[in-house]
Protein backbone atom coordinates (compact mmCIF):
# COMPACT_ATOMS: atom_id res chain seq x y z
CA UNK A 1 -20.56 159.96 -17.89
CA UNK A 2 -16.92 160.08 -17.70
CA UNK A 3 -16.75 157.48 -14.81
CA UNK A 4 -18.97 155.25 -17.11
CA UNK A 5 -15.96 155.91 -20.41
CA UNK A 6 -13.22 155.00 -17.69
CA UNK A 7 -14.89 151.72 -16.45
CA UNK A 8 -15.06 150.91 -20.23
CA UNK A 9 -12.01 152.05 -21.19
CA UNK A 10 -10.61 149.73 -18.70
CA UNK A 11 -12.85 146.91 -19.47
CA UNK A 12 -11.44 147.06 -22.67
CA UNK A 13 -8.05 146.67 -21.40
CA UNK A 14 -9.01 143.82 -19.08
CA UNK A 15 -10.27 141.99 -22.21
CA UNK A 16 -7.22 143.43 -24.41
CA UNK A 17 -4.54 142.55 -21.84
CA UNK A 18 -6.30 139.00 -21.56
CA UNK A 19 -6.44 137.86 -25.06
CA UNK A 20 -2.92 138.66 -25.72
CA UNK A 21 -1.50 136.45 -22.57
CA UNK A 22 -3.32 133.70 -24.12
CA UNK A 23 -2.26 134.47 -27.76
CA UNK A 24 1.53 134.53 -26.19
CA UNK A 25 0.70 131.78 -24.24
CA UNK A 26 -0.78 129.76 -27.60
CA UNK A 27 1.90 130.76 -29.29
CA UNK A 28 4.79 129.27 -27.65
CA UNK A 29 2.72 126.18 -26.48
CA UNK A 30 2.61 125.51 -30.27
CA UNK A 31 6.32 127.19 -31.24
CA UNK A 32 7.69 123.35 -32.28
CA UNK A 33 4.74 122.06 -33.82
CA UNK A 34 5.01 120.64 -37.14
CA UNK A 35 2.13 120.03 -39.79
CA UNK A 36 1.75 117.31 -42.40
CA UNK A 37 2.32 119.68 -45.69
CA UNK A 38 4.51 121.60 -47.19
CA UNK A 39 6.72 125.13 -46.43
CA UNK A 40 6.96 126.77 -49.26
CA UNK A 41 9.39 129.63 -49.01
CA UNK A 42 9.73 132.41 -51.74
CA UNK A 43 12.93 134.70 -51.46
CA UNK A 44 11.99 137.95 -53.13
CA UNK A 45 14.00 141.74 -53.91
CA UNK A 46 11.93 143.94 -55.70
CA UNK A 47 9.91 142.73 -58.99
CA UNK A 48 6.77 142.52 -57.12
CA UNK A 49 4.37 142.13 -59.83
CA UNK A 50 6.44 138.57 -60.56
CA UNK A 51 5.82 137.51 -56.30
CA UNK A 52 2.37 138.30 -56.91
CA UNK A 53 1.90 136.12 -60.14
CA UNK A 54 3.37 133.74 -57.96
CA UNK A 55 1.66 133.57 -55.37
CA UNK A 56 -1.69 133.99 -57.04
CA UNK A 57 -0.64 130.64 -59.15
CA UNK A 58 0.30 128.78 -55.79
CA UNK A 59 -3.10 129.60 -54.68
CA UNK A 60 -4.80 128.61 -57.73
CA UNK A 61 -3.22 125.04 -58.71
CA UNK A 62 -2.12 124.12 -55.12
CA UNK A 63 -4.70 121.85 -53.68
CA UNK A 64 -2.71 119.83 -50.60
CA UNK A 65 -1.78 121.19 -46.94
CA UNK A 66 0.91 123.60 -47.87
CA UNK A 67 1.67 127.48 -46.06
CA UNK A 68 3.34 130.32 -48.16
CA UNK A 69 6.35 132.23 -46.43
CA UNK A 70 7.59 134.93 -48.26
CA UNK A 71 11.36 136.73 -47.13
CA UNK A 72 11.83 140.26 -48.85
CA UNK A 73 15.06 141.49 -48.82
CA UNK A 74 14.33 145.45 -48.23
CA UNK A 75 12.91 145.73 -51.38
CA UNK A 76 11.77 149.55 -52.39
CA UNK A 77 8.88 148.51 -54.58
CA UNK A 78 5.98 148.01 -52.14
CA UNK A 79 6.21 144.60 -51.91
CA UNK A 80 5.92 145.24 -48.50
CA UNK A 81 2.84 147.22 -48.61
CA UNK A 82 1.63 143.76 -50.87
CA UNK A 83 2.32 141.17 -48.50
CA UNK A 84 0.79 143.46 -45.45
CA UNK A 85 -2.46 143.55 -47.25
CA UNK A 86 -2.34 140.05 -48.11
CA UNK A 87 -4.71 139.89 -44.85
CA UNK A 88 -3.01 136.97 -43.04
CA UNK A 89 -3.15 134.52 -46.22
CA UNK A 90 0.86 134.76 -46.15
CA UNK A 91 3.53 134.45 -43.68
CA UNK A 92 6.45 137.15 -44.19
CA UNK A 93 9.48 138.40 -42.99
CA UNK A 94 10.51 141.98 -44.52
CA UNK A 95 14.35 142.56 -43.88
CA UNK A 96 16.52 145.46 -43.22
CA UNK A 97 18.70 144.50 -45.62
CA UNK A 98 19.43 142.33 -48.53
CA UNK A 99 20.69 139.38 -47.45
CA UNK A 100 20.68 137.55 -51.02
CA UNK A 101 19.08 134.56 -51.68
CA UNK A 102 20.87 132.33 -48.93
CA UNK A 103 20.12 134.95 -46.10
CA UNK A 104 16.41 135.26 -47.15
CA UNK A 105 16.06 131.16 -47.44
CA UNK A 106 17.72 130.60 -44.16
CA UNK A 107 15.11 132.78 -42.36
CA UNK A 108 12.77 131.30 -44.07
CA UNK A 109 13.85 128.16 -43.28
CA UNK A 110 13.51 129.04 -39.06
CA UNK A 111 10.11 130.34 -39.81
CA UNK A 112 8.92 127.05 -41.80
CA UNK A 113 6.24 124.45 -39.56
CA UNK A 114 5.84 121.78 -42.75
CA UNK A 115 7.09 118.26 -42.69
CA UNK A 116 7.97 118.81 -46.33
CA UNK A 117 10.12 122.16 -47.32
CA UNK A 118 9.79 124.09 -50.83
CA UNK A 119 12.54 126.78 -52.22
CA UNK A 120 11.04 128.38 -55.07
CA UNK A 121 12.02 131.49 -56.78
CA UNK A 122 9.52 134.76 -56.80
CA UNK A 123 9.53 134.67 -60.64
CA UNK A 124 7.99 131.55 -61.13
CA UNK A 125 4.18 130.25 -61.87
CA UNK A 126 3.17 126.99 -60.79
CA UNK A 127 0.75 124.58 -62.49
CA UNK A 128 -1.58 121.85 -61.48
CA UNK A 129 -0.74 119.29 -59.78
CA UNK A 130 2.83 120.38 -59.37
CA UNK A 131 3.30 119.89 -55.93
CA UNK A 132 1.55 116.34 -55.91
CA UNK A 133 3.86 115.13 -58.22
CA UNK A 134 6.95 116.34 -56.99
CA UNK A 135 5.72 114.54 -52.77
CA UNK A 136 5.13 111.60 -54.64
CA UNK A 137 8.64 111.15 -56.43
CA UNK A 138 10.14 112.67 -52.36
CA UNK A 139 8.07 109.90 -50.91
CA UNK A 140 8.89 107.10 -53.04
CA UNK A 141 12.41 106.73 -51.43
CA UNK A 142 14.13 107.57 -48.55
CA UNK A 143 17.41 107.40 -50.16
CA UNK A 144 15.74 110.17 -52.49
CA UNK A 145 17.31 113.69 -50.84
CA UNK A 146 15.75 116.69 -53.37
CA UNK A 147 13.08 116.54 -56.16
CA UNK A 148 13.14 119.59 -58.40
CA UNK A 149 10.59 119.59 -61.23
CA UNK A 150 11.59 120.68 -65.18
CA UNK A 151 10.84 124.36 -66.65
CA UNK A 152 11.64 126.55 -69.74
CA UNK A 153 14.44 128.78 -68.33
CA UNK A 154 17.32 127.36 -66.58
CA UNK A 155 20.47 126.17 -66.84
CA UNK A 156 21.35 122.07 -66.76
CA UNK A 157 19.07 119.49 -68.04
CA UNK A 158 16.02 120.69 -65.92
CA UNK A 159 15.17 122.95 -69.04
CA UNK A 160 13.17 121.66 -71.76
CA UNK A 161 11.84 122.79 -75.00
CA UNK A 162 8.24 124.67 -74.57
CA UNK A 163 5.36 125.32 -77.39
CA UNK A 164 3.72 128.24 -75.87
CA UNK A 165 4.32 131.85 -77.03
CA UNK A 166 2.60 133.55 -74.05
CA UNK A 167 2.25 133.57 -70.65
CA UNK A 168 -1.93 132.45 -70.88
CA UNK A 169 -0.92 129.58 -72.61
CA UNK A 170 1.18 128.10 -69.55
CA UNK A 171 -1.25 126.47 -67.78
CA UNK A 172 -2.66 124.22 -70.98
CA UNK A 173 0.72 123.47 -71.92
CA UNK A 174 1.39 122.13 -67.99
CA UNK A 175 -2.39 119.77 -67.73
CA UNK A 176 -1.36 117.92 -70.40
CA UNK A 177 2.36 117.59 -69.17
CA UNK A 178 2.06 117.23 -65.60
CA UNK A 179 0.71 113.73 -65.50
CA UNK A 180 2.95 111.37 -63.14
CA UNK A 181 4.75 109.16 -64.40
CA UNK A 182 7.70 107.36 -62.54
CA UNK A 183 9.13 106.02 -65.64
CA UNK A 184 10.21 109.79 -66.29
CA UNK A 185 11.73 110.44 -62.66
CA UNK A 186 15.67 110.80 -63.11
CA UNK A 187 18.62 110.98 -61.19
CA UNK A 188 21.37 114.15 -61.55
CA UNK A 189 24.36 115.16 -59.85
CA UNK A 190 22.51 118.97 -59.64
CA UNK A 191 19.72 120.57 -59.22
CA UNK A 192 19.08 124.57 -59.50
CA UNK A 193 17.82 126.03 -56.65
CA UNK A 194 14.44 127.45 -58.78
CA UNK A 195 12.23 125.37 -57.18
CA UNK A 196 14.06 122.65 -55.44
CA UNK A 197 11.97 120.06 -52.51
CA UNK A 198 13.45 118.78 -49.55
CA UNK A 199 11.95 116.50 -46.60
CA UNK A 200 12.75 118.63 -43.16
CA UNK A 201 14.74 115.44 -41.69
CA UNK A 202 17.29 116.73 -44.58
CA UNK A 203 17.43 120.22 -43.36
CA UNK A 204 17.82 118.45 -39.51
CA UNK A 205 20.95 116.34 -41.02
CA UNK A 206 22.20 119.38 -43.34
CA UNK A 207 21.27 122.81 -42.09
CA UNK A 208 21.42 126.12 -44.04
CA UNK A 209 22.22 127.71 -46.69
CA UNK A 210 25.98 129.04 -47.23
CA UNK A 211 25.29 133.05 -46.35
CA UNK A 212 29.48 133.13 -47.58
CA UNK A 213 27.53 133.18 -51.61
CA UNK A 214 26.52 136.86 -51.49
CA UNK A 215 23.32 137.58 -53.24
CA UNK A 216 22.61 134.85 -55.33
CA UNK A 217 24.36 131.96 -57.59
CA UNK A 218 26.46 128.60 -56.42
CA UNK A 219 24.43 128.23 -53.09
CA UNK A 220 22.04 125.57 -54.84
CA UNK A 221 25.60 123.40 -56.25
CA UNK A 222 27.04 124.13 -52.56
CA UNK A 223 23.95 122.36 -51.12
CA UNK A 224 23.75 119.56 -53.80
CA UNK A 225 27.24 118.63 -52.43
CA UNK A 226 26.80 118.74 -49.34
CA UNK A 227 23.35 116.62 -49.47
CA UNK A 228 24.84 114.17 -51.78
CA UNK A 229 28.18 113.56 -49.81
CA UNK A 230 25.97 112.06 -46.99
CA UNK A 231 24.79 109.68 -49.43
CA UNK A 232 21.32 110.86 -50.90
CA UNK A 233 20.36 110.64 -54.46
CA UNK A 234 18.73 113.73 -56.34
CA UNK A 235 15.94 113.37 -59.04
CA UNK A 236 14.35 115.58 -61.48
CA UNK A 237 10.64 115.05 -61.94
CA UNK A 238 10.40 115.18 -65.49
CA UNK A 239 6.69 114.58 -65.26
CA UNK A 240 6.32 117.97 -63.64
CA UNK A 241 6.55 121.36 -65.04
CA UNK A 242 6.37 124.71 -63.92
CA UNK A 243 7.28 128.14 -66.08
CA UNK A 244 10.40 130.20 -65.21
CA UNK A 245 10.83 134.18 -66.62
CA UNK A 246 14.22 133.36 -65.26
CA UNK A 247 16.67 135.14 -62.62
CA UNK A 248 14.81 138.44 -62.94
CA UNK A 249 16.22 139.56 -59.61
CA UNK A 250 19.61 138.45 -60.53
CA UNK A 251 19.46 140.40 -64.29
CA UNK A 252 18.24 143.21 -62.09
CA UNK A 253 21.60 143.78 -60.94
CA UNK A 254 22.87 144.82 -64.24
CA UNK A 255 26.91 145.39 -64.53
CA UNK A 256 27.20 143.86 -60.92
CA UNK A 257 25.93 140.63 -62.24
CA UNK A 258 29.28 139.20 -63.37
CA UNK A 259 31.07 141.14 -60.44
CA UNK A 260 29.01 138.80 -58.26
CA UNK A 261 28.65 135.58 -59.87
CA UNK A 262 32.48 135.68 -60.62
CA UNK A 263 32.88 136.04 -56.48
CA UNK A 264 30.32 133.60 -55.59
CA UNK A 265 32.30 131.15 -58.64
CA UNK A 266 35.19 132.03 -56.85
CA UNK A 267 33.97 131.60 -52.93
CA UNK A 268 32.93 127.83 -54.27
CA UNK A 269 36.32 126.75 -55.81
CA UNK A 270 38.04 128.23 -52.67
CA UNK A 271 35.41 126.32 -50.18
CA UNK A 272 35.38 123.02 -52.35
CA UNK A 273 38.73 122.29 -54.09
CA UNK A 274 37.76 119.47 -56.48
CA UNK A 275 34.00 118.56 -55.22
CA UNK A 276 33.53 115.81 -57.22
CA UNK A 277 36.97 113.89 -56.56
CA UNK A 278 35.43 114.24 -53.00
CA UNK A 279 32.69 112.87 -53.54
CA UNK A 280 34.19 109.95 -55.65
CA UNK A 281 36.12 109.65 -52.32
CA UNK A 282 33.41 109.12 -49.88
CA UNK A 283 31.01 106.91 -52.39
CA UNK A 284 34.05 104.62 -52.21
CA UNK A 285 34.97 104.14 -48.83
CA UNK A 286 30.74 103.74 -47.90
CA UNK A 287 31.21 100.78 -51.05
CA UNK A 288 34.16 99.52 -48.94
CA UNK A 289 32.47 99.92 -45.23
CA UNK A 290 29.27 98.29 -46.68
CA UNK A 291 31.12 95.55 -48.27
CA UNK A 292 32.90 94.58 -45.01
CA UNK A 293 29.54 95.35 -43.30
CA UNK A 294 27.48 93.32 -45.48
CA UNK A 295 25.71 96.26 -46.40
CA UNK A 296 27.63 96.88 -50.46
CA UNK A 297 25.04 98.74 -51.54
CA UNK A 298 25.52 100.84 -48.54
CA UNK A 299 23.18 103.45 -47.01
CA UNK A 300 22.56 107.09 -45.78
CA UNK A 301 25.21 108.01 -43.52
CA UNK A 302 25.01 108.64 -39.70
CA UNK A 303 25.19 111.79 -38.45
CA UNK A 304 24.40 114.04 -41.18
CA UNK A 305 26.81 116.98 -42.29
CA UNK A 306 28.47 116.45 -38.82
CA UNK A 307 29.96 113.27 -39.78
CA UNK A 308 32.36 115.76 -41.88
CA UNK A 309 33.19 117.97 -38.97
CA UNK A 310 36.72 117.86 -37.30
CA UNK A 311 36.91 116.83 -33.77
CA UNK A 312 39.06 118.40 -30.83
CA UNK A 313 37.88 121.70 -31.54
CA UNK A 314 36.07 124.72 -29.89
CA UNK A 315 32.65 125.58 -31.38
CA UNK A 316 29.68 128.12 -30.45
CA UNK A 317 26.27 128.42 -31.55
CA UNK A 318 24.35 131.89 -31.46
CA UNK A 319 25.03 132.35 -27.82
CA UNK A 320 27.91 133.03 -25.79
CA UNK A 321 28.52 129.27 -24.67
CA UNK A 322 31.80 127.41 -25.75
CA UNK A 323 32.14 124.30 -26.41
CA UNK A 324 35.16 121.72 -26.51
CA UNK A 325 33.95 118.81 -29.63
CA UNK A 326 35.38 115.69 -29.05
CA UNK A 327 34.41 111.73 -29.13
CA UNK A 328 30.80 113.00 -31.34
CA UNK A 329 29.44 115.17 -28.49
CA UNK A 330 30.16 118.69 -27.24
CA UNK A 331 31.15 119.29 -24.12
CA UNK A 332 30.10 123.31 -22.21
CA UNK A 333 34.15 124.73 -21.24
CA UNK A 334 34.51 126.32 -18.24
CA UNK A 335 36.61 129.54 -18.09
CA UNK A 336 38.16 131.45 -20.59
CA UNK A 337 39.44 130.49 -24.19
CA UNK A 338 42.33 131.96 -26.14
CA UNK A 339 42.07 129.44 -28.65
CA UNK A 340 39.93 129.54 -32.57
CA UNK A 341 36.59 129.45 -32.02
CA UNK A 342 34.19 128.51 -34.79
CA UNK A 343 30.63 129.90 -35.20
CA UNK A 344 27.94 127.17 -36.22
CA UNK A 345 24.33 127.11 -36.28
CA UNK A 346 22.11 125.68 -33.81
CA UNK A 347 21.05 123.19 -36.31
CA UNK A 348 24.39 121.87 -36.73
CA UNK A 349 25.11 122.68 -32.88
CA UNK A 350 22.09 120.37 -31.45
CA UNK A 351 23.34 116.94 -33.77
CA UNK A 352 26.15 116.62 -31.03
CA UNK A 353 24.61 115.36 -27.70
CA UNK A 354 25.40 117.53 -24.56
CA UNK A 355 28.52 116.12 -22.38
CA UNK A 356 30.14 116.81 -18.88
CA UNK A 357 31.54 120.29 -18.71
CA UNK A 358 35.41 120.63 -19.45
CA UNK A 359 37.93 122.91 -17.99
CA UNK A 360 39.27 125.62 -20.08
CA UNK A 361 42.80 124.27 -19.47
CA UNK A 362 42.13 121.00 -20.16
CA UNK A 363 40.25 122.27 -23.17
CA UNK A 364 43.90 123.82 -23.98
CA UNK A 365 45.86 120.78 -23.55
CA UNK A 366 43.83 118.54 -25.63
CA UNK A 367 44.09 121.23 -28.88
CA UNK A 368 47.71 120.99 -28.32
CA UNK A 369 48.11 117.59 -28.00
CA UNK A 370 48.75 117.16 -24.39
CA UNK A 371 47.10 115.04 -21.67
CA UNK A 372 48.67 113.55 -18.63
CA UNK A 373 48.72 110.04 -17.48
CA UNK A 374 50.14 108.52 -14.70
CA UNK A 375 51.34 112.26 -13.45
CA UNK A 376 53.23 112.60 -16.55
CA UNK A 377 52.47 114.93 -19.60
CA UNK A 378 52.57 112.68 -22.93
CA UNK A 379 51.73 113.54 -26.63
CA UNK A 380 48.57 112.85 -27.59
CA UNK A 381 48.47 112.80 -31.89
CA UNK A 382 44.33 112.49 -31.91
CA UNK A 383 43.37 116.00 -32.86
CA UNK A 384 46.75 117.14 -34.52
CA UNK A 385 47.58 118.08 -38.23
CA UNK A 386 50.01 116.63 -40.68
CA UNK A 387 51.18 116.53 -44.19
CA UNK A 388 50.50 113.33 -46.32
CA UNK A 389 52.26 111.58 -49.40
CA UNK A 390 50.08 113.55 -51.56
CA UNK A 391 50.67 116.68 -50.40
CA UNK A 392 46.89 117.16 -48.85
CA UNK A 393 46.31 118.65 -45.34
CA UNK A 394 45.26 116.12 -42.58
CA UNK A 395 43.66 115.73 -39.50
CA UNK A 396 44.50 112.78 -37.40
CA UNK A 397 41.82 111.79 -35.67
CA UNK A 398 41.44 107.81 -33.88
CA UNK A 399 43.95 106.50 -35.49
CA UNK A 400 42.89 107.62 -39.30
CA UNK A 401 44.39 110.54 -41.10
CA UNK A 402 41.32 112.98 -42.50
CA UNK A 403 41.63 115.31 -45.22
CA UNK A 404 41.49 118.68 -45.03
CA UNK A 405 38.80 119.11 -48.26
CA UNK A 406 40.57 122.44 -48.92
CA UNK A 407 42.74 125.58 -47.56
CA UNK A 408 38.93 127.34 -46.70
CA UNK A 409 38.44 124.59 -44.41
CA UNK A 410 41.63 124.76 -42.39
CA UNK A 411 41.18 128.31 -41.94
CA UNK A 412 37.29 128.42 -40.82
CA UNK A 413 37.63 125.92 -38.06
CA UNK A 414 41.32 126.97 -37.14
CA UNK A 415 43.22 123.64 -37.55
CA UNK A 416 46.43 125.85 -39.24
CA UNK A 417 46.93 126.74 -35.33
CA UNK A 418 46.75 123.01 -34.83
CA UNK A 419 50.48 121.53 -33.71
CA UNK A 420 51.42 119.07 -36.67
CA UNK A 421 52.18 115.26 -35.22
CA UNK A 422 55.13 113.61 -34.55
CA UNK A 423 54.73 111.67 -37.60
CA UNK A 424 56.57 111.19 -40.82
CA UNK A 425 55.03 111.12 -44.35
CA UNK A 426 55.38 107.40 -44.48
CA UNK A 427 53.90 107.08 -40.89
CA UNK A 428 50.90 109.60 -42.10
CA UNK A 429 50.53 107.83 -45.42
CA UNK A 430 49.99 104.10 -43.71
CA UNK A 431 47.21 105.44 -41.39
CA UNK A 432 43.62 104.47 -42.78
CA UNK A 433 41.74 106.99 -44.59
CA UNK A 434 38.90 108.46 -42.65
CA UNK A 435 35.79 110.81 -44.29
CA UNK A 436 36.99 113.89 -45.62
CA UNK A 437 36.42 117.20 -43.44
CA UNK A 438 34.78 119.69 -44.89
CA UNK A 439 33.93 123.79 -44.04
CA UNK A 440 30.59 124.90 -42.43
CA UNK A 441 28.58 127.34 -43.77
CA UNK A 442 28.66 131.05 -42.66
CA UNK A 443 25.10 132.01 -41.50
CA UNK A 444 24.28 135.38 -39.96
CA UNK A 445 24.32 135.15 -35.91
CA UNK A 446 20.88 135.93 -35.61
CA UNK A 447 18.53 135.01 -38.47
C-alpha cells in the first residue's frame, strides 16, 4: 500500500514537473507576441468598488479583441483579494508600493501584448461601442498620435454637458450619443490622461511615462508634449462618450492633494521651460526642412523621442552596460567611467542601433572635446556647450547649436560638466539651429 502511494505520488510529480517545463517553455516561446486588439490598462489605489464597476462595464459594452490589465498600487481595500478571484478573466500586477499613476501605467505598459494600447482610469464606466469608435478615429490617420473620447467630469474641452441624474441612466444617455461620426472628430493641443488611446508604434517612438510626477497630475500634458513635438496630431472623439465620477483616487488624498499637484505643477515648469514656444520651434523648422525637401506639409519625424536626445554622452539602460552615444547609435565602453551617466529605459535604449565597442579613454576624450589626428591632440567643438545671443544653453552638435529646452535638462544628462567651446556669442549665434534637446523621463530601474 505505501509503495503503491509513493509510485503515485511520484507519478504525479512526473506529470507536475512536465507540464510546467512546457508552460515555461510556452511561455517564453510566445514572450514577444503581439495580438490584433487592444491593452487596456487600469491604474488603481484603493476605491475598489469603482475598478469593479469598471471592469464589469468593459466586459459588458466591449465587443472587439481587447485584454484587461489592472496595476494596484498596494492598495489596503481588498482589491487584491478582487482581482485574485477574478479567475484568470484579468491580468494584474499588485505592487509593494504606490508608485502613482505613472509607475502603475509604466508596468502596465511592459505587461501589455495589444497592437493598440488603452490608459483608462479605475473610476470610469464605459459604454457601447466606445472602443470601436475611438480605433476608427486612431486608424483613420497615421499622422493621428492619441484619441481620447468626451465625458462629464474633466477638465479641458473633453467635458460636456450631461442629462442624466443617476448612474442607471448612463448607458441610454451613451446609445444614443455614441454613434460615429467623423464630422465630430477634433484636433487639441491636450488630452487628459482619463482614458487616452495610443497605437504601440507610439509607445516604440516615445516610451514611458515620467515616474519624476509623483502620484498623479501633469504626466498626461508631459506626454502630450512629448508626442506632439515629434509631429503627431491629437483628436478628441466627440462622437464617443464614456462617464467619469472623477479623480476619486486623487480626492482621496485629502490635504495632500494640493501638496502634490503643486509639486507635480512645479516638476513640469522645471522639466519644460516654455513647452509651447518649443513646440512653435520645432513645427517651424519641420515647415522649413519640408519646404526645402519638397515635403511643406512635412511629416512624422525620424527617430522618435530620440531625435531630441543629446549626443556625445554616456547612457545605461537597466543593466550594468555603458554606453558612449554618438553619430545616432550607441556604442558598449570598455573599462571604467568617471564621467555622468544617464539612466534610460530600454525602450528608449534599443532606438539607437548597437556600434563597435569604445575605449573608456577614448570615451573620455570625446566628452571633453579631444581627439587626436595626425599624432596631435586637437579640439574637437561637436559635443561641447555654449552660451547663445539669447542667453539659452546650447549644445553644439555637427555644426548646429541645440538648445538646452531647460536647466532640468542640462542637469539629467550632465552637459553642465560639458567643457563650453571655443566660440564667441557671435560665432554661436551664426551656427544653424538644430532640434531642441529635451530631458528623459525618470522610470524606476526595474518595472
Amino acid at each position: 500500500m505505501r509503495a503503491s502511494v509513493r509510485k503515485e505520488a511520484s507519478g504525479y510529480t512526473v506529470g507536475y514537473d512536465a507540464g510546467y517545463g512546457e508552460g515555461i517553455r510556452s511561455g517564453q516561446e510566445s514572450f514577444g507576441t503581439l495580438f490584433e486588439g487592444t491593452s487596456i490598462i487600469i491604474p488603481s489605489y484603493n476605491q475598489v468598488e469603482y475598478l469593479k464597476q469598471c471592469v464589469d462595464s468593459i466586459n459588458d459594452h466591449t465587443d472587439l479583441p481587447y485584454e484587461i490589465i489592472v496595476v494596484d498600487n498596494a492598495s489596503a481595500d481588498g482589491t487584491a483579494n478582487y482581482l485574485r478571484g477574478l479567475g484568470g478573466q484579468v491580468r494584474y500586477r499588485i505592487l509593494e508600493e504606490n508608485r502613482g499613476f505613472a509607475g502603475a501605467i509604466n508596468v502596465g505598459m511592459m505587461m501589455a501584448k495589444g497592437r493598440t494600447i488603452l490608459l483608462l482610469n479605475n473610476d470610469t464606466i464605459v459604454t457601447d461601442r466606445w472602443l470601436n469608435n475611438m480605433l476608427d478615429c486612431i486608424n483613420s490617420d497615421p499622422n493621428i498620435g492619441m484619441v481620447g473620447p468626451v465625458t462629464n467630469y474633466i477638465s479641458g474641452d473633453q467635458r460636456i454637458e450631461v442629462p442624466y441624474k443617476h448612474v442607471g441612466e448612463i448607458q441610454a444617455f451613451a446609445q444614443q450619443f455614441n454613434v460615429q461620426d467623423r464630422a465630430k472628430w477634433q484636433r487639441t493641443d491636450r488630452l487628459t490622461g482619463f482614458c487616452l488611446m495610443f497605437r504601440r508604434e507610439l509607445w516604440d517612438r516615445t516610451g514611458f511615462l515620467d515616474e519624476g510626477f509623483a502620484l498623479g497630475n501633469y504626466e498626461d500634458d508631459d506626454y502630450n508634449i512629448r508626442v506632439r513635438l515629434q509631429g503627431y496630431t491629437l483628436v478628441v472623439a466627440r462622437d464617443t462618450f464614456i462617464h467619469h465620477y472623477g479623480s476619486v483616487s486623487m480626492k482621496a488624498l485629502g490635504e495632500r492633494f494640493v501638496e502634490v499637484n503643486d509639486h507635480n505643477l512645479q516638476f513640469y515648469m522645471e522639466k519644460w521651460g516654455n513647452p509651447h514656444e518649443l513646440l512653435h520651434r520645432v513645427k517651424e523648422m519641420v515647415r522649413v526642412q519640408g519646404i526645402e525637401g519638397g515635403n511643406p506639409d512635412g511629416q512624422l519625424l525620424p527617430h522618435g523621442e530620440t531625435l531630441f536626445f543629446p549626443h556625445g554622452v554616456i547612457v545605461r539602460g537597466a543593466g550594468e552596460a555603458l554606453f558612449w552615444v554618438e553619430d545616432g547609435i550607441r556604442r558598449p565602453i570598455a573599462g571604467d567611467v568617471t564621467l555622468p551617466v544617464t539612466r534610460l529605459s530600454q525602450v528608449d535604449l534599443r532606438r539607437w542601433p548597437i556600434g563597435e565597442p569604445i575605449g573608456a579613454a577614448e570615451a573620455d576624450a570625446r566628452w571633453h572635446g579631444r581627439s587626436i589626428e595626425s599624432g596631435e591632440q586637437i579640439v574637437n567643438v561637436n559635443g561641447l556647450t555654449a552660451a547663445g545671443p539669447d542667453g539659452a544653453f546650447y549644445v553644439i552638435e555637427r555644426g548646429k547649436r541645440r538648445r538646452v529646452a531647460s536647466r532640468t535638462a542640462v542637469e539629467q544628462w550632465g552637459l553642465q560638466h560639458k567643457p563650453l567651446a571655443p566660440l564667441s556669442l557671435e560665432q554661436v549665434g551664426m551656427l544653424a539651429e538644430g532640434f531642441p534637446i529635451i530631458a528623459p523621463v525618470r522610470v524606476a530601474d526595474h518595472l
